[in-house]
C-alpha atoms as a PDB file:
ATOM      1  CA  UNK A   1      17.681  -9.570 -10.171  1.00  0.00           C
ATOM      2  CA  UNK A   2      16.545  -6.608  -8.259  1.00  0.00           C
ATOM      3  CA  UNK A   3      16.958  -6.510  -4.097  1.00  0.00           C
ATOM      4  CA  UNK A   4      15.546  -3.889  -1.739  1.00  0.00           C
ATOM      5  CA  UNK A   5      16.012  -3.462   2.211  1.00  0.00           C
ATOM      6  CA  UNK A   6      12.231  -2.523   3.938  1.00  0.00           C
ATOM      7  CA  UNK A   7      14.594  -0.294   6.355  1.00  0.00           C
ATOM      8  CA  UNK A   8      16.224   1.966   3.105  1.00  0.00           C
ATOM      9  CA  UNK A   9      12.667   2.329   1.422  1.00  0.00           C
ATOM     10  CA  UNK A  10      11.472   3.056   4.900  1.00  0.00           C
ATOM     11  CA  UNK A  11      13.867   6.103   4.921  1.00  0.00           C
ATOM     12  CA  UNK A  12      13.227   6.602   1.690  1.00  0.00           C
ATOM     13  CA  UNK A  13       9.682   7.483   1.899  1.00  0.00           C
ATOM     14  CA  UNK A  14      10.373   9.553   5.234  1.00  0.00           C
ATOM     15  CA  UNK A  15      12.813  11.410   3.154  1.00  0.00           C
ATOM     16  CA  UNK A  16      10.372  12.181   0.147  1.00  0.00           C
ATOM     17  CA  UNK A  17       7.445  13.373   2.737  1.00  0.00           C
ATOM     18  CA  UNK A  18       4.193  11.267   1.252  1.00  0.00           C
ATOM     19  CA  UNK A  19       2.437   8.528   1.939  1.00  0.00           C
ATOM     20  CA  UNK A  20       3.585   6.164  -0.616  1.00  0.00           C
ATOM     21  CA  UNK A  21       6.873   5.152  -2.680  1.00  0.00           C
ATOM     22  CA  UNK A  22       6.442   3.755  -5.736  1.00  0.00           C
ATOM     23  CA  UNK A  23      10.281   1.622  -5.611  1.00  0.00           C
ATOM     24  CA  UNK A  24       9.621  -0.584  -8.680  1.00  0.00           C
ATOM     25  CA  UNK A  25       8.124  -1.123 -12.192  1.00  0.00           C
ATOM     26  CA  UNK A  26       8.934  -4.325 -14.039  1.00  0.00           C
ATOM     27  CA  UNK A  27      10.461  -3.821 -17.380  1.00  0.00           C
ATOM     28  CA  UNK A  28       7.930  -6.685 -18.639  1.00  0.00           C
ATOM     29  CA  UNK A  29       5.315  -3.928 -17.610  1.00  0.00           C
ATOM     30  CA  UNK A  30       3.348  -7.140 -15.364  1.00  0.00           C
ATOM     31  CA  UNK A  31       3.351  -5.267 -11.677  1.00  0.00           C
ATOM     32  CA  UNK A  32       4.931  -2.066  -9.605  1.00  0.00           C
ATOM     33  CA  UNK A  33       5.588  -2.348  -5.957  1.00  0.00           C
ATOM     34  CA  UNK A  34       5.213   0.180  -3.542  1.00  0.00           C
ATOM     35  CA  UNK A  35       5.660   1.681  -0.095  1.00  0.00           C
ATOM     36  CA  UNK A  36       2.699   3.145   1.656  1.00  0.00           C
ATOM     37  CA  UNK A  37       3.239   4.267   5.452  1.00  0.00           C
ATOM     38  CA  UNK A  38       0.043   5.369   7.320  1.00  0.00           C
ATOM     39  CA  UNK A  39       0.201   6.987  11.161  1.00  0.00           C
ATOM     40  CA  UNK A  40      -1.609   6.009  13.945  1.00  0.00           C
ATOM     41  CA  UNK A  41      -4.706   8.078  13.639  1.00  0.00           C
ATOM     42  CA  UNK A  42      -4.190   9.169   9.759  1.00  0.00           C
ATOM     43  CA  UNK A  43      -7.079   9.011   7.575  1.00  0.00           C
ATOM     44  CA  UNK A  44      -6.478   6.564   4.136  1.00  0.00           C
ATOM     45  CA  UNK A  45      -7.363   9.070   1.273  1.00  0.00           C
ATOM     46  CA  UNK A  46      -7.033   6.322  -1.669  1.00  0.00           C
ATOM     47  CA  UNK A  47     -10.192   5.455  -4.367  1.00  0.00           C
ATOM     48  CA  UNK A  48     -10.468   2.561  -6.185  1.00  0.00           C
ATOM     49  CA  UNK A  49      -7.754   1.281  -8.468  1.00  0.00           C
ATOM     50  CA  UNK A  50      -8.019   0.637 -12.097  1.00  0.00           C
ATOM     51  CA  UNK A  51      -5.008  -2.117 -10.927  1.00  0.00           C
ATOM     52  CA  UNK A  52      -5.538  -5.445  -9.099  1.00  0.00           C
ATOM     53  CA  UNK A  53      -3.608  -4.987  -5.554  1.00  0.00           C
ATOM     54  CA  UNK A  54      -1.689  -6.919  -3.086  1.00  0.00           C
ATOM     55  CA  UNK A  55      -0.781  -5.412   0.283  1.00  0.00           C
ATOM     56  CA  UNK A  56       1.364  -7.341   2.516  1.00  0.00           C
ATOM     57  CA  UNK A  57       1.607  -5.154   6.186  1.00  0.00           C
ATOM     58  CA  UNK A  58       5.059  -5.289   7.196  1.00  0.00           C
ATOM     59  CA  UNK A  59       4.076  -3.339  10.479  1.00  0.00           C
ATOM     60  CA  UNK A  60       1.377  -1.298  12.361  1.00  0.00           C
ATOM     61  CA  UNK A  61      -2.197  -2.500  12.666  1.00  0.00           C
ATOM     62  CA  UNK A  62      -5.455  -1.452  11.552  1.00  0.00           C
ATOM     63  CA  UNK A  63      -9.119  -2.435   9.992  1.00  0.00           C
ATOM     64  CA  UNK A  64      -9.501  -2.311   6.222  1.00  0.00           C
ATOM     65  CA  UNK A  65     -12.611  -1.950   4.775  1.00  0.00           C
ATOM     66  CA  UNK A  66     -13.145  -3.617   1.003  1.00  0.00           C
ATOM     67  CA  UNK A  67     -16.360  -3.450  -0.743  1.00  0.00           C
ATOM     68  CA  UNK A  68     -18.677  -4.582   2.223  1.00  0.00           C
ATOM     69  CA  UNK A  69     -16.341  -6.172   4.179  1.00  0.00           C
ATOM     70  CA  UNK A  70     -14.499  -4.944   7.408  1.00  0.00           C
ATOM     71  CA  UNK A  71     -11.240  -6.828   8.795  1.00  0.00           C
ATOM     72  CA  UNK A  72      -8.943  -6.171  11.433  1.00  0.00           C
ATOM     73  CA  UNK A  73      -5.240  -6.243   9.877  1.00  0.00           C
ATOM     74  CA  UNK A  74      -1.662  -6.340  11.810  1.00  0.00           C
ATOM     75  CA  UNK A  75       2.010  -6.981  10.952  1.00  0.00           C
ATOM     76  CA  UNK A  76       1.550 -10.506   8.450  1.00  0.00           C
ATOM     77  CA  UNK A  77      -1.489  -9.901   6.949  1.00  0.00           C
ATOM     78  CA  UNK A  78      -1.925 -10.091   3.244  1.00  0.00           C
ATOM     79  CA  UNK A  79      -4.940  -8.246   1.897  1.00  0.00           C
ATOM     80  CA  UNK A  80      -6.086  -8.705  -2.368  1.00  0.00           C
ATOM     81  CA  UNK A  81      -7.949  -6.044  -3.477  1.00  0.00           C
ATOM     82  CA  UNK A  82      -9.511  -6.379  -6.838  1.00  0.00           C
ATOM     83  CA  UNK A  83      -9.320  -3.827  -9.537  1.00  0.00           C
ATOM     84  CA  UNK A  84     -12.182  -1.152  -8.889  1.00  0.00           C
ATOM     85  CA  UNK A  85     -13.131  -2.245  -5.442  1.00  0.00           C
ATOM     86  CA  UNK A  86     -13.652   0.623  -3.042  1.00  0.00           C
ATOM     87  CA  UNK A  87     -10.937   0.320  -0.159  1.00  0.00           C
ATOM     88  CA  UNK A  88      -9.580   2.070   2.193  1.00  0.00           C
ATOM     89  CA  UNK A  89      -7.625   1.563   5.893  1.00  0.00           C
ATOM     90  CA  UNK A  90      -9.339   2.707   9.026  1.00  0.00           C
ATOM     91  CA  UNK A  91      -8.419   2.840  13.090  1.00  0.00           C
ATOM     92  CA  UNK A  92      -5.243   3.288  12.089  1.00  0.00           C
ATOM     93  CA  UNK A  93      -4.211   2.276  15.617  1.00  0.00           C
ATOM     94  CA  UNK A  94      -0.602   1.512  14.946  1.00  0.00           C
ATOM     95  CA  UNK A  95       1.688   3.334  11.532  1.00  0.00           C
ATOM     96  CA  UNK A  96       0.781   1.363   9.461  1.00  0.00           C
ATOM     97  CA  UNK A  97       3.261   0.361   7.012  1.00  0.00           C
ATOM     98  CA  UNK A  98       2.798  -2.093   3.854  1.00  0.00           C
ATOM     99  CA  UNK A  99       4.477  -3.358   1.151  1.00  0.00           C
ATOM    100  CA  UNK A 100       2.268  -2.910  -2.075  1.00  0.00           C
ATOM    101  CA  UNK A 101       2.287  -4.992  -5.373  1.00  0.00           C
ATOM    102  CA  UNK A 102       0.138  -3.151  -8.263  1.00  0.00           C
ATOM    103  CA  UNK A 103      -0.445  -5.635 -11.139  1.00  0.00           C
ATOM    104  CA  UNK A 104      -0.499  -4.493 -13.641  1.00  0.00           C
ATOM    105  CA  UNK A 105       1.756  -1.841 -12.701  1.00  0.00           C
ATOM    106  CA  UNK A 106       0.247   1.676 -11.374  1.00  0.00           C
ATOM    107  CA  UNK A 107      -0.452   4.067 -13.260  1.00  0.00           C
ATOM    108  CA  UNK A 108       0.625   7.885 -12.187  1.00  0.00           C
ATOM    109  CA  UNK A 109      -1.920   9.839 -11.348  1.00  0.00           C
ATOM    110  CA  UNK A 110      -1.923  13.476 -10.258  1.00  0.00           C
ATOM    111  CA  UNK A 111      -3.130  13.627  -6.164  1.00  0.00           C
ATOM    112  CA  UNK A 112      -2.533   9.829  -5.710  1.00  0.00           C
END
């Protein structure tokens, strides 16, 4: 079994200066989980994924937009983006902070 506090990857991404923290890989290679934090007024830089993804916002709110869609999303929301969608968040009116799940698990990629 593996545990993790929001508040200690919370100061771990502050401490490490970028936007996201990758925390997690499963050793069954099936998912990663990240932290991505997003201030108020910061502009989402991320393309398309060659990864299915879950984001579950743990604080802050926002609008995503996926493929055509556009949706207003606050602490609670759970957004599925499917692999190769375009995405990104938008009126970032609140940091924006989210818990990400990758599946299957991220793959490193220079400027992501």
């Amino acid at each position: 079994m593996e545990t993790f506090e929001i508040a200690n990857l919370i100061a771990a991404q502050r401490e490490l200066g970028e936007r996201y923290l990758e925390f997690f890989t499963a050793d069954t290679g099936t998912l990663s989980l990240g932290l991505y934090v997003l201030p108020a007024g910061d502009t989402d830089p991320q393309q398309p994924h060659t990864e299915d993804e879950i984001y579950y916002v743990i604080d802050g709110a926002a609008r995503i937009q996926v493929g055509d869609e556009d949706r207003e999303v606050k602490a609670g929301s759970v957004i599925f983006v499917e692999t190769g969608v375009p995405h990104r968040f938008h009126s970032i009116t609140e940091t924006l902070t989210l818990l990400v799940v990758f599946a299957p698990p991220r793959r490193s990629r220079a400027g992501s």
